[in-house]
C-alpha atoms as a PDB file:
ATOM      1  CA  UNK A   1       0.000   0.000   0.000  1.00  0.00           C
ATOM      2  CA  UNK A   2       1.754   3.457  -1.177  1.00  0.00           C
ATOM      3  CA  UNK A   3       0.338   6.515  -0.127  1.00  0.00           C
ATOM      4  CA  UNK A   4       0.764   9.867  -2.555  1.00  0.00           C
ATOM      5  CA  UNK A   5      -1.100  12.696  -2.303  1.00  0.00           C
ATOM      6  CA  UNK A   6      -0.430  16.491  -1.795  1.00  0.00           C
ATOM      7  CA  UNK A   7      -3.637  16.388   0.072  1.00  0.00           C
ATOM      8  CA  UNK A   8      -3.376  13.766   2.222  1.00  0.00           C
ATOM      9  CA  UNK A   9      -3.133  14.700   6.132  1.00  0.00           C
ATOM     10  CA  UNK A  10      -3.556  11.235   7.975  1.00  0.00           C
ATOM     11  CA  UNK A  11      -3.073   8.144   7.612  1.00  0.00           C
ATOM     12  CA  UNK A  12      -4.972   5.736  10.460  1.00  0.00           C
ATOM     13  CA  UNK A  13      -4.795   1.801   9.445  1.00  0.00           C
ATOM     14  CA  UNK A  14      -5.575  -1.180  11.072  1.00  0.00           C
ATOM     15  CA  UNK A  15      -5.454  -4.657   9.371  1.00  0.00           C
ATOM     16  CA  UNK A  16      -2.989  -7.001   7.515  1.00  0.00           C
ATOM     17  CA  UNK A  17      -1.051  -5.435   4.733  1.00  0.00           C
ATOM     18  CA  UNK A  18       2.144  -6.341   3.466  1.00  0.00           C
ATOM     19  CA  UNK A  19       4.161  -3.014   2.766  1.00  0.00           C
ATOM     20  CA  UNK A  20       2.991   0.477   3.947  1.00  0.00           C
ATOM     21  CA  UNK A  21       5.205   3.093   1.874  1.00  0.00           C
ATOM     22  CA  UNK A  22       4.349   7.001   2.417  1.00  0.00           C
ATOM     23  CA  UNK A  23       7.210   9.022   0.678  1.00  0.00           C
ATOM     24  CA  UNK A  24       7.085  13.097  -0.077  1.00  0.00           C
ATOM     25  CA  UNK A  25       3.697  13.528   0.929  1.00  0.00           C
ATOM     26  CA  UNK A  26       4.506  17.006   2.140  1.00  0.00           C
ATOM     27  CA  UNK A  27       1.348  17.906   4.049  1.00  0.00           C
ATOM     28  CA  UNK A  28       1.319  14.237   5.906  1.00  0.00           C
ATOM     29  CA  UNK A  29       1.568  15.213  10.080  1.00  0.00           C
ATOM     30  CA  UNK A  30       0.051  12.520  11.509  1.00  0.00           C
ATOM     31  CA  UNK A  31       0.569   8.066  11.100  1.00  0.00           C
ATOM     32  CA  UNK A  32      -1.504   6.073  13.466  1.00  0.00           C
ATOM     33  CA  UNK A  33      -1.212   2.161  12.641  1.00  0.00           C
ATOM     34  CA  UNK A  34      -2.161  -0.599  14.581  1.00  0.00           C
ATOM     35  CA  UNK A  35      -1.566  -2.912  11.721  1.00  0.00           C
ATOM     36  CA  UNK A  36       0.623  -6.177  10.995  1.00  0.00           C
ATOM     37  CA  UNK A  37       2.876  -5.398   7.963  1.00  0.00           C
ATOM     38  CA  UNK A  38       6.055  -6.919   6.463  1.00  0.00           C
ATOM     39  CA  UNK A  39       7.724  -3.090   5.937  1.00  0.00           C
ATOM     40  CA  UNK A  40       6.715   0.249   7.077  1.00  0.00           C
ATOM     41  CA  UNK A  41       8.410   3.113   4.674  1.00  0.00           C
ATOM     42  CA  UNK A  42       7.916   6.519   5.834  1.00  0.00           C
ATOM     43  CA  UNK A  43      10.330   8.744   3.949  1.00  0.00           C
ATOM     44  CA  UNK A  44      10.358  12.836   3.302  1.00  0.00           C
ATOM     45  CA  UNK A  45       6.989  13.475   4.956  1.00  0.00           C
ATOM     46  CA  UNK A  46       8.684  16.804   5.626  1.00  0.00           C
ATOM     47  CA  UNK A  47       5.289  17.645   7.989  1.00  0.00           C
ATOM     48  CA  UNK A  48       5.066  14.378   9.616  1.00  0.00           C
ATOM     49  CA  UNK A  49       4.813  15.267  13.673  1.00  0.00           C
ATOM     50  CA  UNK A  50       2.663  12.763  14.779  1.00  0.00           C
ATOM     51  CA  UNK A  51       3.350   8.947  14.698  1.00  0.00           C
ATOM     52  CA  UNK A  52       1.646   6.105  16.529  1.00  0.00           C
ATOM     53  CA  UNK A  53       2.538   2.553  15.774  1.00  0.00           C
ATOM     54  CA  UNK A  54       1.468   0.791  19.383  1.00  0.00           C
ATOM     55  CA  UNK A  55      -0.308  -2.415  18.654  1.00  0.00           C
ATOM     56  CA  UNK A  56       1.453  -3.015  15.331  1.00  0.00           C
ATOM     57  CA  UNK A  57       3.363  -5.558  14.229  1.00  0.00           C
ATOM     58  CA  UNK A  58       6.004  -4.600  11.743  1.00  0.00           C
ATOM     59  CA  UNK A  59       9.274  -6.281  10.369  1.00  0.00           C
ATOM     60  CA  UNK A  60      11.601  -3.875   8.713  1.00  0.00           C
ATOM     61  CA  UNK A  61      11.224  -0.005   9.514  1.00  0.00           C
ATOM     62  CA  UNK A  62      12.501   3.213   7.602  1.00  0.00           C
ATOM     63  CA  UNK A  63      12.304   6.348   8.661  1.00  0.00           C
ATOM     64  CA  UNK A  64      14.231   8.795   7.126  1.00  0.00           C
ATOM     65  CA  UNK A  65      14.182  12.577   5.984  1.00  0.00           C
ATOM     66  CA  UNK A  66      10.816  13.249   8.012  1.00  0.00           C
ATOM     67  CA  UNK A  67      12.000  17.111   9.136  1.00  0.00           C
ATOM     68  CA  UNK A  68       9.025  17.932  11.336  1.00  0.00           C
ATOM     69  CA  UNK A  69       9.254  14.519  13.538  1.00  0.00           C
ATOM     70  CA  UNK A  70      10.426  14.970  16.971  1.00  0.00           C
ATOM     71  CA  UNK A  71       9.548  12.100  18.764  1.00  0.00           C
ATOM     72  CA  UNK A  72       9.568   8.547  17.532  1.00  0.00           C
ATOM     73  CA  UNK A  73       7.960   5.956  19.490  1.00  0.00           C
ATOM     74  CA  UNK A  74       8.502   2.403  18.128  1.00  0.00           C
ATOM     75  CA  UNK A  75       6.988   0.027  20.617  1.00  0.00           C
ATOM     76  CA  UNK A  76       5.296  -2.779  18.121  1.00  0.00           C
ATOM     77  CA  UNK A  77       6.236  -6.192  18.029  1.00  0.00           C
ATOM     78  CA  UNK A  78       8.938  -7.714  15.629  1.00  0.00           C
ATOM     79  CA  UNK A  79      10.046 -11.599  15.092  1.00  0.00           C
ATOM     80  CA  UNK A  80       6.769 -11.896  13.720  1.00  0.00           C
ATOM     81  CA  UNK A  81       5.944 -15.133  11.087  1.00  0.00           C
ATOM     82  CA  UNK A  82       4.009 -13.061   8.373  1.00  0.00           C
ATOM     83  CA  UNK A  83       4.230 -14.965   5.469  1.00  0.00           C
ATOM     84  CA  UNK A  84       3.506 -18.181   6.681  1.00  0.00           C
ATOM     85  CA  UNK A  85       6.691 -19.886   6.639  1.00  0.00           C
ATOM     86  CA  UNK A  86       7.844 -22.775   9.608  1.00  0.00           C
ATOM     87  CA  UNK A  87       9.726 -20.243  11.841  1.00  0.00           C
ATOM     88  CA  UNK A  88       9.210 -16.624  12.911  1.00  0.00           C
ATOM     89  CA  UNK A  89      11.302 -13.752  10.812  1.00  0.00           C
ATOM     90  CA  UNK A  90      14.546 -13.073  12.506  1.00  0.00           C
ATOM     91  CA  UNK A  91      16.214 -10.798  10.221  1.00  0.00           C
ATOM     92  CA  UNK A  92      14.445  -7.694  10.903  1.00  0.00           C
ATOM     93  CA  UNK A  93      16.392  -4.316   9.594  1.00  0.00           C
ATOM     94  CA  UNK A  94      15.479  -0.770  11.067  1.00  0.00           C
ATOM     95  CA  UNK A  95      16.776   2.370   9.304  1.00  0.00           C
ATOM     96  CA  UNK A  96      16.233   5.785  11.159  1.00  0.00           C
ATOM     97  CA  UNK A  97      18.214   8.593   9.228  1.00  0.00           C
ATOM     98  CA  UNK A  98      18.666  11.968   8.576  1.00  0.00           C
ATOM     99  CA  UNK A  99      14.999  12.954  10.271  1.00  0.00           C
ATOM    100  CA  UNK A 100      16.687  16.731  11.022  1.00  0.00           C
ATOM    101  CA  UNK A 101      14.340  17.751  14.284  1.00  0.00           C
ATOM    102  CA  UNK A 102      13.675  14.089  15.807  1.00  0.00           C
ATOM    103  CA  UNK A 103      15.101  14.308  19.471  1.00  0.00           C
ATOM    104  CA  UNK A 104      14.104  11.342  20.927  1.00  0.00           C
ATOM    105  CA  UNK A 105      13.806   7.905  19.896  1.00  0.00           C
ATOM    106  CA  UNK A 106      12.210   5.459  21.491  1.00  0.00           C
ATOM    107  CA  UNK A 107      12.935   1.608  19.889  1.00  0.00           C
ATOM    108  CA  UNK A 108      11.382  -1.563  21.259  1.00  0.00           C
ATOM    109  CA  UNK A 109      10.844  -4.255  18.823  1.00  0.00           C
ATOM    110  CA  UNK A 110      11.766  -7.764  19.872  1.00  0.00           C
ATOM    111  CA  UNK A 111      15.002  -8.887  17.472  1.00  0.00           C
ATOM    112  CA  UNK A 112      16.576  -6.748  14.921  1.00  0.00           C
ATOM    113  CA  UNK A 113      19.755  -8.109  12.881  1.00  0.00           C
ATOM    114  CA  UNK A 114      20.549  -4.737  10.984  1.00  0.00           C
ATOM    115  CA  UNK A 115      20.334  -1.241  13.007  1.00  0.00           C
ATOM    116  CA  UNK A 116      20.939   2.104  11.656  1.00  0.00           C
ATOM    117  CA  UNK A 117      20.432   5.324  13.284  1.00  0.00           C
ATOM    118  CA  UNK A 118      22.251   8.286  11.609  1.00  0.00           C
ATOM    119  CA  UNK A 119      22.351  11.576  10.714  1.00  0.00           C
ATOM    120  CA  UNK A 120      19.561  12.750  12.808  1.00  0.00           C
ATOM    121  CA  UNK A 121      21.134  16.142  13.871  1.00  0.00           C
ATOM    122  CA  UNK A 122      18.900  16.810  17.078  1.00  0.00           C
ATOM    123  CA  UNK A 123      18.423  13.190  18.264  1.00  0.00           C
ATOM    124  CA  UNK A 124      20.522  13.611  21.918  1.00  0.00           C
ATOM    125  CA  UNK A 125      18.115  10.244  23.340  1.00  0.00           C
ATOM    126  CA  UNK A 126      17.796   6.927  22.668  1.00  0.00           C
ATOM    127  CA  UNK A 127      15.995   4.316  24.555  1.00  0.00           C
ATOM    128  CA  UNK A 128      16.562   0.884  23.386  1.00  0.00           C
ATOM    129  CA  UNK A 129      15.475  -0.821  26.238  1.00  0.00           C
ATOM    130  CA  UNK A 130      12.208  -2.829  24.956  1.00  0.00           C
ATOM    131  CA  UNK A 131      15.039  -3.946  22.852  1.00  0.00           C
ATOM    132  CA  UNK A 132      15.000  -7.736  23.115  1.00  0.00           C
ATOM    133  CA  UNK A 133      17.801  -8.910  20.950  1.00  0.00           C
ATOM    134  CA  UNK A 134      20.563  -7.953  18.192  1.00  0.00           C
ATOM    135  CA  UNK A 135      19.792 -10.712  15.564  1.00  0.00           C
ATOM    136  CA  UNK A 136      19.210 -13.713  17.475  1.00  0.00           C
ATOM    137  CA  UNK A 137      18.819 -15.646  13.482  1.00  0.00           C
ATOM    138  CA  UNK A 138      22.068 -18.132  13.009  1.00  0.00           C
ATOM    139  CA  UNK A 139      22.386 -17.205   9.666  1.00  0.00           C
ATOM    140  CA  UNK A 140      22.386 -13.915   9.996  1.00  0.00           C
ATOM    141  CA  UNK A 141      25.297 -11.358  11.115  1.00  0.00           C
ATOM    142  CA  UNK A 142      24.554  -8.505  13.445  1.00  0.00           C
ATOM    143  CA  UNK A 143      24.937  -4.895  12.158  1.00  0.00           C
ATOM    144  CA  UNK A 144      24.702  -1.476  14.599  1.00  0.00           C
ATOM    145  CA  UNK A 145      25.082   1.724  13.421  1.00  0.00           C
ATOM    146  CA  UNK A 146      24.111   4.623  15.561  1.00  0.00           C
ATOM    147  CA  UNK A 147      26.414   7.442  14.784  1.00  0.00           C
ATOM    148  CA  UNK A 148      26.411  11.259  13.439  1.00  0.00           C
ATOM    149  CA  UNK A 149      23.498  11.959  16.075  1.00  0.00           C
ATOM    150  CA  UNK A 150      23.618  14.576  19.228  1.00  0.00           C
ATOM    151  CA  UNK A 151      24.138  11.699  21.479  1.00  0.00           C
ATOM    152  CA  UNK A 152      26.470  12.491  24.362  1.00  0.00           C
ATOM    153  CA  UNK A 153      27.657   8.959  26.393  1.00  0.00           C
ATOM    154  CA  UNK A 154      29.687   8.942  29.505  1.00  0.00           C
ATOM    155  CA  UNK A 155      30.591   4.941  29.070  1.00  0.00           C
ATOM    156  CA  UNK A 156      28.966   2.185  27.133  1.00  0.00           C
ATOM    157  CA  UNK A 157      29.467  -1.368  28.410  1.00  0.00           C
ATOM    158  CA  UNK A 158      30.020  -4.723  26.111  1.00  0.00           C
ATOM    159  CA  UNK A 159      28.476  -7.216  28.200  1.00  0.00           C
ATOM    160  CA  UNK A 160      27.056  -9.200  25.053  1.00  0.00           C
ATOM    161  CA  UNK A 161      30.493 -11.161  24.527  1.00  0.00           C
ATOM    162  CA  UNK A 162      31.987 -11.398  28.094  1.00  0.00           C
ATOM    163  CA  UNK A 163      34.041  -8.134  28.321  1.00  0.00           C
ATOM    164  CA  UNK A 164      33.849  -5.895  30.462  1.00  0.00           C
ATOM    165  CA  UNK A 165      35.436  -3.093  28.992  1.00  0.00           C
ATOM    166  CA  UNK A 166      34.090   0.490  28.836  1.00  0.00           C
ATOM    167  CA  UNK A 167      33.968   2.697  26.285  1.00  0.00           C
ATOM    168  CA  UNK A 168      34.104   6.447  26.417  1.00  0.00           C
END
């Protein structure tokens, strides 16, 4: 399902879909979904200061270049078996760029293998605690990015492969 429309304002879904693409719809400012999808694409909805995506469940996420978003809540459920198949979808990616006034993310899916958060000049939090796993598929290698951001860290800790060490 692609949205694109000068016109359009909202967009409130519920139901199964498999894709849910809104990109340049410039006078977009608010996304409510309590939906399952396979991919949620919400790109250069310059106007977009409203999202809502409690209830959902979604697999892979982008949101980029959406200037008027400050606050992204993402607290849906991932790991999800959408298609049918034997065993639940494991290699979830989330992409969260370049969204120039977002200042606080919020990210809480169950399992993610590929994470990117760049280039969002204002972002200075990020909660990842709903945050079950990094890639928890076998076949699949692990990929963080979160860099370029306003983020300010007094020590990270690596506890995921037995060190100990901090970072500054």
């Amino acid at each position: 399902l692609t949205f694109a429309s000068a016109d359009l304002t909202t967009v409130k879904l519920t139901g199964y879909y498999l894709d849910i693409t809104s990109s340049g719809n410039s006078n977009l400012a608010t996304v409510d979904i309590d939906a399952t999808m396979d991919d949620l694409n919400l790109t250069n909805n310059d106007n977009l200061t409203s999202l809502d995506v409690t209830g959902s469940q979604i697999n892979d996420v982008t949101l980029t270049g959406n200037d008027g978003l400050e606050t992204a809540v993402f607290d849906h459920t991932t790991e999800m078996n959408y298609i049918g198949a034997t065993t639940d979808d494991k290699d979830v990616t989330v992409t969260i760029t370049d969204n120039l006034a977002l200042t606080s993310l919020t990210f809480g899916g169950d399992n993610v293998s590929t994470l990117t958060v760049t280039g969002n000049d204002k972002l200075d939090t990020i909660d990842f605690d709903g945050l079950d796993a990094i890639s928890t598929s076998s076949t699949v290698d692990a990929t963080v990015n979160v860099w370029d951001n306003a983020i300010t860290v007094a020590t990270a800790t690596d506890i995921v492969d037995g060190l100990t060490t901090q970072y500054a």
